[in-house]
ModelCIF file with pLDDT and N, C-alpha, C, O atoms, coordinates in Angstrom:
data_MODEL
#
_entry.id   MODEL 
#
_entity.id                         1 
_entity.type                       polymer 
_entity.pdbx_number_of_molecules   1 
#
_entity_poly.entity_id                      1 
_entity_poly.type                           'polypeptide(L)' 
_entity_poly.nstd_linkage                   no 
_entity_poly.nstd_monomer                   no 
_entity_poly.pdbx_seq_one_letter_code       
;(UNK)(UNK)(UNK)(UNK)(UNK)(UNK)(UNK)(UNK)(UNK)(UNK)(UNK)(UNK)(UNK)(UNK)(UNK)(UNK)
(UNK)(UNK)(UNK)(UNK)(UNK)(UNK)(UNK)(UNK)(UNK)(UNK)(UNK)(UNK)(UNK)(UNK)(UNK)(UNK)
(UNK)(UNK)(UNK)
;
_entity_poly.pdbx_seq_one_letter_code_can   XXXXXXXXXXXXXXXXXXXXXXXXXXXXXXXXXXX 
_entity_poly.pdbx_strand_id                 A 
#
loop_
_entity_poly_seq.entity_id 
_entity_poly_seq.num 
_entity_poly_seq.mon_id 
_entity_poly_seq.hetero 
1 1  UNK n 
1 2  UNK n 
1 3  UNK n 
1 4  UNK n 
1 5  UNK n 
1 6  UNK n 
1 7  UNK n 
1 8  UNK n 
1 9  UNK n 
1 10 UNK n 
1 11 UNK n 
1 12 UNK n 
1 13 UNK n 
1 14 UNK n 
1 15 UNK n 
1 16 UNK n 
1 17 UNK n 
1 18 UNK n 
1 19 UNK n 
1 20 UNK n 
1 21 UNK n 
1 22 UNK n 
1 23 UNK n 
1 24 UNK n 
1 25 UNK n 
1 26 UNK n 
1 27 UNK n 
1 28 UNK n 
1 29 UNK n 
1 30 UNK n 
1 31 UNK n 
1 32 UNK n 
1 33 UNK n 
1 34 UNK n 
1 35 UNK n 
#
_struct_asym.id          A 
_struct_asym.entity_id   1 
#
loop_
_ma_qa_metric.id 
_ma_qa_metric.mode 
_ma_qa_metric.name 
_ma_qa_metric.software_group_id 
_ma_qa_metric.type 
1 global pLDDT . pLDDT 
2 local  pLDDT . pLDDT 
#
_ma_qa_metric_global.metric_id      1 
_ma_qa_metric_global.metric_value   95.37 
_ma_qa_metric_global.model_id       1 
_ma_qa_metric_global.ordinal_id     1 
#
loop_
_ma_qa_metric_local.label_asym_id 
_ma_qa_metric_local.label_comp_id 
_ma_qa_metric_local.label_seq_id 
_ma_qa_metric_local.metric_id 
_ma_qa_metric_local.metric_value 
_ma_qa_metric_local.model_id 
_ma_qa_metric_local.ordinal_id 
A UNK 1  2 96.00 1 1  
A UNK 2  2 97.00 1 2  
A UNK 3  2 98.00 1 3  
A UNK 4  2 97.00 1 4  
A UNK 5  2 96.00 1 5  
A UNK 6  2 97.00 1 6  
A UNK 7  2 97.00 1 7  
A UNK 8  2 96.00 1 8  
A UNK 9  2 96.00 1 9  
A UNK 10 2 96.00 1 10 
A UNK 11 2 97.00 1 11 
A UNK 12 2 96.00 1 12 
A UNK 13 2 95.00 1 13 
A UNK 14 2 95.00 1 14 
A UNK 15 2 95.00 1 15 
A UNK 16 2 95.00 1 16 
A UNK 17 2 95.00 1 17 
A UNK 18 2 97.00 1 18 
A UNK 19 2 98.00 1 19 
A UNK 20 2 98.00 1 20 
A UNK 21 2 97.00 1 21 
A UNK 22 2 96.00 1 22 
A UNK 23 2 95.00 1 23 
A UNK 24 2 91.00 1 24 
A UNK 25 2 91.00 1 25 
A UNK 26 2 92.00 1 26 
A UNK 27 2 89.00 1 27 
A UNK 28 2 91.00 1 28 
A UNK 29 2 95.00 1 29 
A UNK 30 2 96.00 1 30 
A UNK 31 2 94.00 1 31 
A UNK 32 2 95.00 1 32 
A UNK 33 2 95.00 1 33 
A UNK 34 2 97.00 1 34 
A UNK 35 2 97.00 1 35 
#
loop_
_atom_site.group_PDB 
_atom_site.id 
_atom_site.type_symbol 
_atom_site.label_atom_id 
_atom_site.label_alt_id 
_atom_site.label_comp_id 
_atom_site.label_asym_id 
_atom_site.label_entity_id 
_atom_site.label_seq_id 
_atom_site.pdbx_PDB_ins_code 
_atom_site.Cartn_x 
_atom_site.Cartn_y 
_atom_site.Cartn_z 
_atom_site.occupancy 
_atom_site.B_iso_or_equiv 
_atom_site.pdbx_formal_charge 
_atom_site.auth_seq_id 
_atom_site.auth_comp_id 
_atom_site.auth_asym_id 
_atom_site.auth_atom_id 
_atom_site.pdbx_PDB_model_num 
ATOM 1   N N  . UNK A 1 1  ? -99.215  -57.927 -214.384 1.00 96.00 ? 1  UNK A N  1 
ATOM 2   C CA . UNK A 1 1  ? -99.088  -58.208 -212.957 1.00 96.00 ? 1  UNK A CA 1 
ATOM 3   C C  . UNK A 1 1  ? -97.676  -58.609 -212.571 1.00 96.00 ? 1  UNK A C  1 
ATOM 4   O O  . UNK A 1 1  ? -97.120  -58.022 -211.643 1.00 96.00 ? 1  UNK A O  1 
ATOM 5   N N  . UNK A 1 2  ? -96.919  -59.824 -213.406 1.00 97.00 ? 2  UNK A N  1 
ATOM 6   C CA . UNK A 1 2  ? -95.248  -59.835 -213.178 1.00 97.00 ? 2  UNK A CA 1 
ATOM 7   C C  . UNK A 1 2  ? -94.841  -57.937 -213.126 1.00 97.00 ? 2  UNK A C  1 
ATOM 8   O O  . UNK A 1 2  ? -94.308  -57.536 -212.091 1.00 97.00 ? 2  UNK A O  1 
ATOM 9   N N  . UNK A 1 3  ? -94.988  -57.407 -213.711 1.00 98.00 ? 3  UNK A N  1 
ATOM 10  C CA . UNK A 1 3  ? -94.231  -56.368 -213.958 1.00 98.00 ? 3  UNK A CA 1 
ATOM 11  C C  . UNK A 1 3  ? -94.308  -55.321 -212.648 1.00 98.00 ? 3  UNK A C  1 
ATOM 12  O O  . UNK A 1 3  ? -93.354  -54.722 -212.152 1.00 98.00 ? 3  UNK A O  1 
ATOM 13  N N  . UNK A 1 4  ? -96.207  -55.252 -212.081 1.00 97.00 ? 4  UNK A N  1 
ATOM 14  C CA . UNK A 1 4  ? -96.402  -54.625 -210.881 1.00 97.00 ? 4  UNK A CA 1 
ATOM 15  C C  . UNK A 1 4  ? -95.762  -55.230 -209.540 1.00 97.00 ? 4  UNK A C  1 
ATOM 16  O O  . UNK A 1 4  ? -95.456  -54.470 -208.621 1.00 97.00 ? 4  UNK A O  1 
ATOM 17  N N  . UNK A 1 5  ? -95.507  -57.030 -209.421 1.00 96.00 ? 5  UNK A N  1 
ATOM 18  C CA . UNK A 1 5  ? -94.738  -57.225 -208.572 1.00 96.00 ? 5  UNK A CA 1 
ATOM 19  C C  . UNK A 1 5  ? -93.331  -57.234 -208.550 1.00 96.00 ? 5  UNK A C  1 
ATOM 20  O O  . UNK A 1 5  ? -92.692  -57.712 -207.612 1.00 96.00 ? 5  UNK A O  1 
ATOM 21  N N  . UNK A 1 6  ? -92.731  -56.627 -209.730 1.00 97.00 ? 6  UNK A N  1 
ATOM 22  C CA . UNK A 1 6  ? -91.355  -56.011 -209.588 1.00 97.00 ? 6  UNK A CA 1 
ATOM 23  C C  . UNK A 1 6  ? -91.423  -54.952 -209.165 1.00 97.00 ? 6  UNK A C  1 
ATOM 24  O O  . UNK A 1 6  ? -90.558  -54.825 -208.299 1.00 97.00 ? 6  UNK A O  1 
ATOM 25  N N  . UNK A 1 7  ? -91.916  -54.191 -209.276 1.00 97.00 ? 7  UNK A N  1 
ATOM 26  C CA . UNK A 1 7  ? -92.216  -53.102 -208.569 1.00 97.00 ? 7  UNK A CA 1 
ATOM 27  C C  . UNK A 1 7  ? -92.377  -52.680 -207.126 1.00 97.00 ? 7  UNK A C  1 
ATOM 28  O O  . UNK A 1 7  ? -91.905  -51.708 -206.536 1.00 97.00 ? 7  UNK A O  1 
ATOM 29  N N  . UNK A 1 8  ? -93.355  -53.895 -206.603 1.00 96.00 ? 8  UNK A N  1 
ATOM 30  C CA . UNK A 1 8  ? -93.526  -53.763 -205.194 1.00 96.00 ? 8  UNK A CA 1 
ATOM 31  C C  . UNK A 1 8  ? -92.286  -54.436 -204.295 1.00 96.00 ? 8  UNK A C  1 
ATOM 32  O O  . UNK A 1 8  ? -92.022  -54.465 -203.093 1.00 96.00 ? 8  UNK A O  1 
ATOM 33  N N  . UNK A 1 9  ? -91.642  -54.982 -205.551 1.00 96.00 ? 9  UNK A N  1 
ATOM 34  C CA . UNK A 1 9  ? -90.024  -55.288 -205.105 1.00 96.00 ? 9  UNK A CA 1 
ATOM 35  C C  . UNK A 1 9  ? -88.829  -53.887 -204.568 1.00 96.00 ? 9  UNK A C  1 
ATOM 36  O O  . UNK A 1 9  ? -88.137  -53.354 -203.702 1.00 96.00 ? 9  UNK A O  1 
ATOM 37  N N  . UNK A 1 10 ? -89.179  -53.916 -205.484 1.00 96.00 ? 10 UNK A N  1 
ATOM 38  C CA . UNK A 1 10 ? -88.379  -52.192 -205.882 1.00 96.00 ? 10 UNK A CA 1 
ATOM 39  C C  . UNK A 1 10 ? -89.039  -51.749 -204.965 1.00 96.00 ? 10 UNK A C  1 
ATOM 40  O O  . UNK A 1 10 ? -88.384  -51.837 -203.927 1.00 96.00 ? 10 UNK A O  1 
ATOM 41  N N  . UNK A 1 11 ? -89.989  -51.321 -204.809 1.00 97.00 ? 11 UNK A N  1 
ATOM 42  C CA . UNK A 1 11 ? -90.816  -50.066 -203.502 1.00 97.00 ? 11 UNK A CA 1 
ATOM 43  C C  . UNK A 1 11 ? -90.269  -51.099 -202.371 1.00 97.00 ? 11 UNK A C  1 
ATOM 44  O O  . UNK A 1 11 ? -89.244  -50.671 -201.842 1.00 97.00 ? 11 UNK A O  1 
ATOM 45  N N  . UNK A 1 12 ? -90.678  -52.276 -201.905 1.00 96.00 ? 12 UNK A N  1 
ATOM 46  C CA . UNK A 1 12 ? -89.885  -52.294 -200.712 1.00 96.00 ? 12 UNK A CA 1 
ATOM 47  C C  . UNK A 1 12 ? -88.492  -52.146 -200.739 1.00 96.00 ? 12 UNK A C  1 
ATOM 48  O O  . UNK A 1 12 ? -88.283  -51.815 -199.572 1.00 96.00 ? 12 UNK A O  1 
ATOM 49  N N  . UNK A 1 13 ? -87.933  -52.159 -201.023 1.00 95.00 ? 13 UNK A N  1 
ATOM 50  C CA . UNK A 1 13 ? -85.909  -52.066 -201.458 1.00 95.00 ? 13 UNK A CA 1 
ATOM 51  C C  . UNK A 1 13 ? -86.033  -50.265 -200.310 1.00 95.00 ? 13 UNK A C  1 
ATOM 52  O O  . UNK A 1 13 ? -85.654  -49.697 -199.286 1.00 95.00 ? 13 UNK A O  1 
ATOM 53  N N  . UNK A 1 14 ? -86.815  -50.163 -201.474 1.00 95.00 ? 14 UNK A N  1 
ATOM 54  C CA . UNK A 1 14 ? -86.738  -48.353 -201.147 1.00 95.00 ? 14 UNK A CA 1 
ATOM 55  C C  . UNK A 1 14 ? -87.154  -47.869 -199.872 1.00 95.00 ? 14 UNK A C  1 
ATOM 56  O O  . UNK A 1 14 ? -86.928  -46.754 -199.402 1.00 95.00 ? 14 UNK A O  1 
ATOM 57  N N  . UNK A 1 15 ? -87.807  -48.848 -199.340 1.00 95.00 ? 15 UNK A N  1 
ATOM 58  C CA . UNK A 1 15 ? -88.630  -48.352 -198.144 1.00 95.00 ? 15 UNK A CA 1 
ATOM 59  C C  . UNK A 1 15 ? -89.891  -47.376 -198.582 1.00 95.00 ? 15 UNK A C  1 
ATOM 60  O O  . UNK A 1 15 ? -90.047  -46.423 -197.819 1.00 95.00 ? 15 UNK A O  1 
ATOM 61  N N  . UNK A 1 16 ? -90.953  -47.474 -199.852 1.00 95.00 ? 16 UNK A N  1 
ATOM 62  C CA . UNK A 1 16 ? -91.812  -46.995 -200.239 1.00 95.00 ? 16 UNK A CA 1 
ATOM 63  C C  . UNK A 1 16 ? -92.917  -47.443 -199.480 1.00 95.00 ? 16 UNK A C  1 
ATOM 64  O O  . UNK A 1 16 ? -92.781  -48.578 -199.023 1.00 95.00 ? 16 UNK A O  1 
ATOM 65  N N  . UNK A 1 17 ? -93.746  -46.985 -199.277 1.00 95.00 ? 17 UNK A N  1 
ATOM 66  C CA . UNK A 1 17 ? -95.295  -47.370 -198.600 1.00 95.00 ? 17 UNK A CA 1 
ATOM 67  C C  . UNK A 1 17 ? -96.436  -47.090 -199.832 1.00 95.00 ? 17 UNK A C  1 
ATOM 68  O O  . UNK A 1 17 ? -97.559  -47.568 -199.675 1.00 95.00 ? 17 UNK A O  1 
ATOM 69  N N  . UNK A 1 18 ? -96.188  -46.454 -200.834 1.00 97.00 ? 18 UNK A N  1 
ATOM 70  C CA . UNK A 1 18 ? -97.226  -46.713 -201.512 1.00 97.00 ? 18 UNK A CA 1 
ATOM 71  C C  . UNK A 1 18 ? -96.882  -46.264 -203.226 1.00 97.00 ? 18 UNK A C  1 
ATOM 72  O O  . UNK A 1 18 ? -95.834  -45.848 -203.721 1.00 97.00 ? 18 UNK A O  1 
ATOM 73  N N  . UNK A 1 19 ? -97.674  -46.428 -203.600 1.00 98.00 ? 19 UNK A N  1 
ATOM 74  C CA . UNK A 1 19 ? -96.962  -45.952 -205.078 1.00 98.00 ? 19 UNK A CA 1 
ATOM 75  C C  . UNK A 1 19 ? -98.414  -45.383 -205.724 1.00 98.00 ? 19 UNK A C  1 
ATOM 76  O O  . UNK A 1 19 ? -99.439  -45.519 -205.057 1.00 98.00 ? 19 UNK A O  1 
ATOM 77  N N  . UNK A 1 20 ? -98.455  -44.776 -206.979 1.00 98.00 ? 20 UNK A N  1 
ATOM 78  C CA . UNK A 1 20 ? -99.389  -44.383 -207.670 1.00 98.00 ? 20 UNK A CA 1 
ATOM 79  C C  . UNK A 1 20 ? -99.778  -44.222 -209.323 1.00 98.00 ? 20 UNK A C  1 
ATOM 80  O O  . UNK A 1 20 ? -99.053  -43.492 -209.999 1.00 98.00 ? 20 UNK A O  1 
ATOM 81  N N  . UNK A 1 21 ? -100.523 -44.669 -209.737 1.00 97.00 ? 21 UNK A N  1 
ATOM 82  C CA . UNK A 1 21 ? -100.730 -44.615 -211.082 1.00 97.00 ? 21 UNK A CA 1 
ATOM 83  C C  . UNK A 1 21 ? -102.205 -43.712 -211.386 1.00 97.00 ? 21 UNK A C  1 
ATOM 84  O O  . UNK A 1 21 ? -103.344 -43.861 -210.943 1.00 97.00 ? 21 UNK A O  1 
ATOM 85  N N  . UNK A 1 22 ? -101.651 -42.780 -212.290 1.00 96.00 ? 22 UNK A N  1 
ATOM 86  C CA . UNK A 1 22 ? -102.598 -42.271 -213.264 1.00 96.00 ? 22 UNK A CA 1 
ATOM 87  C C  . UNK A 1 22 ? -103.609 -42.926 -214.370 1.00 96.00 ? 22 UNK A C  1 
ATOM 88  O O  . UNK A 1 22 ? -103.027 -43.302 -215.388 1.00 96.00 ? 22 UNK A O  1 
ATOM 89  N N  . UNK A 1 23 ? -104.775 -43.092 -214.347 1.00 95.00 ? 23 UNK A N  1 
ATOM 90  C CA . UNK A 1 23 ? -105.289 -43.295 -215.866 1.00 95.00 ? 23 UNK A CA 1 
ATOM 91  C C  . UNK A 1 23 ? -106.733 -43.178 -216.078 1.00 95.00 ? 23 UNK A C  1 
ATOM 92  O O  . UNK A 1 23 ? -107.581 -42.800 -215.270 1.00 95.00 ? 23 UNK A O  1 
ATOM 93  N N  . UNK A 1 24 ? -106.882 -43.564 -217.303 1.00 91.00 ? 24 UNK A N  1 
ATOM 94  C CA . UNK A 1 24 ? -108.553 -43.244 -217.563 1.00 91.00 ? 24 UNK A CA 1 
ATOM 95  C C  . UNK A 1 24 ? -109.483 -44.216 -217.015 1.00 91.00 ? 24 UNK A C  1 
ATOM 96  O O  . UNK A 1 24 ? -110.663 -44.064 -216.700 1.00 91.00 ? 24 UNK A O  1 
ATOM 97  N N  . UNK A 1 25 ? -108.526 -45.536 -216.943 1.00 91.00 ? 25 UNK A N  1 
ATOM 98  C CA . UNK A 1 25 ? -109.475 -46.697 -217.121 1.00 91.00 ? 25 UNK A CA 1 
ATOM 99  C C  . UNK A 1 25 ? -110.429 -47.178 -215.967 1.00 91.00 ? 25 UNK A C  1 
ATOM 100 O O  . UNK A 1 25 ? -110.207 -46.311 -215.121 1.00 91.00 ? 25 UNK A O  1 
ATOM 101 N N  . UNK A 1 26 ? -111.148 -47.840 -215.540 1.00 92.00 ? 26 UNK A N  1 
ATOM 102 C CA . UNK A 1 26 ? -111.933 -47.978 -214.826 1.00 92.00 ? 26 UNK A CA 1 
ATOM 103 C C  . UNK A 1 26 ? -111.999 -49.669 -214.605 1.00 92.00 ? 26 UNK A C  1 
ATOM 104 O O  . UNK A 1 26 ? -112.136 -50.288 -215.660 1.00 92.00 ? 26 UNK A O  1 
ATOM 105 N N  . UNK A 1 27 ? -111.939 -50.289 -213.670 1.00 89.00 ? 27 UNK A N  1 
ATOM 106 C CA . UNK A 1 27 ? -112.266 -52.100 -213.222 1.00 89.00 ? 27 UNK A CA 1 
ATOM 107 C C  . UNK A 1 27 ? -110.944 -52.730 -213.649 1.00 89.00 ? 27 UNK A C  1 
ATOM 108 O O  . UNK A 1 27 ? -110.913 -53.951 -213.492 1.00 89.00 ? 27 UNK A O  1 
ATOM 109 N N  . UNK A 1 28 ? -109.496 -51.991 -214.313 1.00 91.00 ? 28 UNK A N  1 
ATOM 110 C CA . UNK A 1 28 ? -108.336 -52.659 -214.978 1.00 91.00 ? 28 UNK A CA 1 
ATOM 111 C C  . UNK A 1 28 ? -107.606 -52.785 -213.459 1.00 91.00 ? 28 UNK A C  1 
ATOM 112 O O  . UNK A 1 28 ? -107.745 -53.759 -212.718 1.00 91.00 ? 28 UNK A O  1 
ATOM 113 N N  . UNK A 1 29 ? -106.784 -51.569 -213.153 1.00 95.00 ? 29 UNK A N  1 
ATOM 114 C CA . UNK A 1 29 ? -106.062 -51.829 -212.404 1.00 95.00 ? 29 UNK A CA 1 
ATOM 115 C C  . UNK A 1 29 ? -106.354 -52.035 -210.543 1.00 95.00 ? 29 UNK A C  1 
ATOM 116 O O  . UNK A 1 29 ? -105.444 -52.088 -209.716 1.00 95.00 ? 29 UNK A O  1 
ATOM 117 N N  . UNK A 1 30 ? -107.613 -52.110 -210.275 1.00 96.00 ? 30 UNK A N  1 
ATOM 118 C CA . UNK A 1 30 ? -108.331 -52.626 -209.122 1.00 96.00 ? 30 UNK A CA 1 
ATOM 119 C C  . UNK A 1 30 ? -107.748 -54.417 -208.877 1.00 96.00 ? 30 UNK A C  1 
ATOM 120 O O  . UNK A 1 30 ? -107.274 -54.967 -207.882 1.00 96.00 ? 30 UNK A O  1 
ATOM 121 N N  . UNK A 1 31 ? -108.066 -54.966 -210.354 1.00 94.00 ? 31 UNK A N  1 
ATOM 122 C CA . UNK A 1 31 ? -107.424 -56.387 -210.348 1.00 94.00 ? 31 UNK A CA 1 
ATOM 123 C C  . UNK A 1 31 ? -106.147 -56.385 -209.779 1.00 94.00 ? 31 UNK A C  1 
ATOM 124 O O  . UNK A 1 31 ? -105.986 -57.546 -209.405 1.00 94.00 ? 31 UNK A O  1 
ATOM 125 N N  . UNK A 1 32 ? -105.095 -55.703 -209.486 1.00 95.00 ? 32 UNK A N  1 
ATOM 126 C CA . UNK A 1 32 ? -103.778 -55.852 -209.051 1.00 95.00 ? 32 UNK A CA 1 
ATOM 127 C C  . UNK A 1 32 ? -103.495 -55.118 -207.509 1.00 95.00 ? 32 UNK A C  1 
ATOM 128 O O  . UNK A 1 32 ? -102.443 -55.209 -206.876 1.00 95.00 ? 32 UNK A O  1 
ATOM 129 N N  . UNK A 1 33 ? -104.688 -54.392 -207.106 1.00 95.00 ? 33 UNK A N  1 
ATOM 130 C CA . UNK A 1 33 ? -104.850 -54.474 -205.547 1.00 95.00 ? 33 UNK A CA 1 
ATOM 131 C C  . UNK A 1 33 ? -104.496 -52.779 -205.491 1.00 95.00 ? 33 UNK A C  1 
ATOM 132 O O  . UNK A 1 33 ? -104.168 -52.154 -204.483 1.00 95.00 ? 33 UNK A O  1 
ATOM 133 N N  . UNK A 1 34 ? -104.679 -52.189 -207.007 1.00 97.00 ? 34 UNK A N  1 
ATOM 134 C CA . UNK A 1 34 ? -104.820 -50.338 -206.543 1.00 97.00 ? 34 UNK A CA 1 
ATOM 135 C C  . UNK A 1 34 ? -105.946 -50.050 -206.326 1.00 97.00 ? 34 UNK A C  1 
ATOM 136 O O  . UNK A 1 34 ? -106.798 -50.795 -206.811 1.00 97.00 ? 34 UNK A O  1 
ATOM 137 N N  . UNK A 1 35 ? -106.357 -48.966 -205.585 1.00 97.00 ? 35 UNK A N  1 
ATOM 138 C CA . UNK A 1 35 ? -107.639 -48.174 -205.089 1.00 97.00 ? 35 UNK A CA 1 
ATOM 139 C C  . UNK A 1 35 ? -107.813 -47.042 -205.148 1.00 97.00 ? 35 UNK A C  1 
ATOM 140 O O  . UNK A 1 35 ? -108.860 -46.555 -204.723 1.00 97.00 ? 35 UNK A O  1 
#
């Protein structure tokens, strides 16, 4: 989660609105507010 809110650091810098991750897993990354 530190690492995803560097990120949403970085995406705002950039003027990003959303970002995206690939994977298999299922109930992991929901905890950090992806959908």
């Amino acid at each position: 989660g530190k690492l995803f809110l560097e990120i949403e650091k970085l995406a705002k810098a950039e003027r990003v609105q959303e970002v995206y991750l690939s994977t298999d897993h299922i109930g992991l990354y929901e905890k950090y507010g992806f959908e």
